[in-house]
Structure formats: structure tokens, C-alpha cells
Protein backbone atom coordinates (compact mmCIF):
# COMPACT_ATOMS: atom_id res chain seq x y z
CA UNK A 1 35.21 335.32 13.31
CA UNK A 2 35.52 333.74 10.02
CA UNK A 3 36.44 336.95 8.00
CA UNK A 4 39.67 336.73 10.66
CA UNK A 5 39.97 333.28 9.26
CA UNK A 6 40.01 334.40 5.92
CA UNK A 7 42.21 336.98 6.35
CA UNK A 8 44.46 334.62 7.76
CA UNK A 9 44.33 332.02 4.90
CA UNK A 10 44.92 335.01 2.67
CA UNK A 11 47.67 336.62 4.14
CA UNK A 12 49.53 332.94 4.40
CA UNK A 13 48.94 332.21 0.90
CA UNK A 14 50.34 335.76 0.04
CA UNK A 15 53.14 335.08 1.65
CA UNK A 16 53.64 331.43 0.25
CA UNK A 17 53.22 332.22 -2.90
CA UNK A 18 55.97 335.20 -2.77
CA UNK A 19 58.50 333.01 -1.26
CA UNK A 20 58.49 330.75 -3.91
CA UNK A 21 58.79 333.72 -6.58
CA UNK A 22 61.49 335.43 -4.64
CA UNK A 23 63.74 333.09 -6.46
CA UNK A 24 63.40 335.09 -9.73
CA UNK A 25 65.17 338.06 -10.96
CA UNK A 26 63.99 341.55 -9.88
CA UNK A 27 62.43 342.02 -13.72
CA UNK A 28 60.76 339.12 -13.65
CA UNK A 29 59.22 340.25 -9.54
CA UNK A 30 58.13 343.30 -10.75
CA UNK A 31 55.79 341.32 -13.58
CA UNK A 32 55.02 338.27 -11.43
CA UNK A 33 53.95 340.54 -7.95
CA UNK A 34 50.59 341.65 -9.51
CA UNK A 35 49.54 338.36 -10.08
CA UNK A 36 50.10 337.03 -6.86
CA UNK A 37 47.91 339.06 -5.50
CA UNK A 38 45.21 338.17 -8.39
CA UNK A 39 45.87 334.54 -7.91
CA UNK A 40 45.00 335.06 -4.18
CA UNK A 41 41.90 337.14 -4.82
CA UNK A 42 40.42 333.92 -7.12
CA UNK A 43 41.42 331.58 -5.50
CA UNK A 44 38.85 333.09 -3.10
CA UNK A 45 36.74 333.45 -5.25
CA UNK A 46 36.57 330.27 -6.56
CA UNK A 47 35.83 329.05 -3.62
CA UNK A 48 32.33 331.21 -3.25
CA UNK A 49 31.42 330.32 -7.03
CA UNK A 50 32.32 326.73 -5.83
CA UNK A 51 29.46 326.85 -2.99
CA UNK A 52 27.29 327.88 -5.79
CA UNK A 53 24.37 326.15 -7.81
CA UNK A 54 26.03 325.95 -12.11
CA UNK A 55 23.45 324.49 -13.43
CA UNK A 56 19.65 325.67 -13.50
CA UNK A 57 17.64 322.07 -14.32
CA UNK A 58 13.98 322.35 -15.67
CA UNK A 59 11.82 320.95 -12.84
CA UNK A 60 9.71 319.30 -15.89
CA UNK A 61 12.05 317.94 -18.18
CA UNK A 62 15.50 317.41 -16.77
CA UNK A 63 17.41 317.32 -20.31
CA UNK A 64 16.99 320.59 -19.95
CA UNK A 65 19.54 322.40 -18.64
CA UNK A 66 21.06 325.88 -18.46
CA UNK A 67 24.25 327.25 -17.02
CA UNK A 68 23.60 330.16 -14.20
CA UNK A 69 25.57 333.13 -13.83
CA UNK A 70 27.85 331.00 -11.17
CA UNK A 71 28.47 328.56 -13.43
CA UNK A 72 29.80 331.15 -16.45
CA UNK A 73 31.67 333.26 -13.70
CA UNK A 74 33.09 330.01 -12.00
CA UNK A 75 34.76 329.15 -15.48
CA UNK A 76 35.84 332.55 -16.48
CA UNK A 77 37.58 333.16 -13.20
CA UNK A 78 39.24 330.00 -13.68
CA UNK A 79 40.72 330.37 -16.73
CA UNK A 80 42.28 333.83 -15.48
CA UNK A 81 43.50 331.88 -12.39
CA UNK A 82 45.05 329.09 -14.80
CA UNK A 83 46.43 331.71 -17.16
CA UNK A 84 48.08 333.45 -14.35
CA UNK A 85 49.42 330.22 -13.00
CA UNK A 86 51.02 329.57 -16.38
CA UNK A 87 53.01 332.78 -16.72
CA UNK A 88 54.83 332.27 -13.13
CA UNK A 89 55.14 328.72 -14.06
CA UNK A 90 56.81 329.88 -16.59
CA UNK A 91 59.12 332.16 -15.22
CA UNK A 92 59.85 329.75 -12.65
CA UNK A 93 60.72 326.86 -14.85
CA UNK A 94 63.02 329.53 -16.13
CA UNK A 95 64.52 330.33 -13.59
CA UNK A 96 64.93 327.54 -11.80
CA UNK A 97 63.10 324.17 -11.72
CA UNK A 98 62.94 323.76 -7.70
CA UNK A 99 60.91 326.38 -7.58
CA UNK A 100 58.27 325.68 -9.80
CA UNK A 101 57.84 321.76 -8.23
CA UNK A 102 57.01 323.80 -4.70
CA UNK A 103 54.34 326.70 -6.77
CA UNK A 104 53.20 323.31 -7.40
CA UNK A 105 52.98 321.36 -4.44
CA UNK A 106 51.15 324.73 -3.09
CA UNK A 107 48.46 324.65 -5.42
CA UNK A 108 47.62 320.98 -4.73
CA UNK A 109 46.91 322.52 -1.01
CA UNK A 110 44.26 324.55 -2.93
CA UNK A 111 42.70 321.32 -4.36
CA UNK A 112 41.11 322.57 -7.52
């Protein structure tokens, strides 16, 4: 039941996230559908690393303290889902300012 739910939340962020781009020109779709999809696909993702223990803490001397493998892929997958964020930001704000105040107003729904 909940990979139904997921597929759900996926497909509806799909689709929110390519109504607010269907405001740009047909140049700027053809860059900007890719990375809808990849913005979907972390945001998922993000969510599992989320769940996920980042720091390993020695169980003698709690100073010490070690990122895991979460922790490095939690950061690295965020700064591709920031980067990818950016570049439709920026074609919005382009192309039309409305549009990239509701590709906001969607990612708050994500809360990051």
C-alpha cells in the first residue's frame, strides 16, 4: 500500500512541477523537462537519507564523531537537488516572475 502512496505523491509532484514550467518557451522545456524528473527522484530520496543515522558517535568518547555514508550521500544529493532548483529558477525568473513565486511556494510543501 504505501508504494501506491508513493507513486501517488510522485506522479502529483510531476505534474506540479510541469505546470509551473509550462510557462516557458519550448527551448527552455526541452532543457528544464529532465530535471523535473531528477528533482522528483531526490526529493525522494532525500527523504530515505533523511530517515537515516549522519553521524556515527564513538560510544567512548563522544567528541568523536564521523559522518556515515547517509550523511555524505544526504549532502551530495542535496546540492544536485539545489543546483537543479537554481537553473529552473532561473529560467523562470526569466520568463516570468509569477511563476517562479509558485516553484516556490511548492517547494515549501516539500519542507526541506
Amino acid at each position: 500500500m504505501q508504494g501506491l502512496t508513493d507513486t501517488n505523491r510522485i506522479t502529483e509532484r510531476y505534474k506540479q512541477l510541469v505546470e509551473i514550467t509550462d510557462k516557458l518557451g519550448d527551448d527552455k522545456k526541452a532543457v528544464v523537462a529532465p530535471l523535473i524528473t531528477e528533482i522528483v527522484f531526490m526529493e525522494g530520496k532525500l527523504e530515505s537519507l533523511r530517515e537515516m543515522p549522519h553521524l556515527r558517535i564513538h560510544p567512548k568518547n563522544p567528541e568523536r564523531q564521523q559522518i556515515t555514508p547517509a550523511g555524505k550521500q544526504y549532502k551530495e544529493t542535496m546540492q544536485a537537488y539545489l543546483n537543479a532548483v537554481k537553473v529552473i529558477m532561473s529560467a523562470l525568473y526569466k520568463t516570468d516572475t509569477s511563476a517562479a513565486d509558485e516553484l516556490l511556494e511548492k517547494l515549501k510543501e516539500f519542507e526541506l
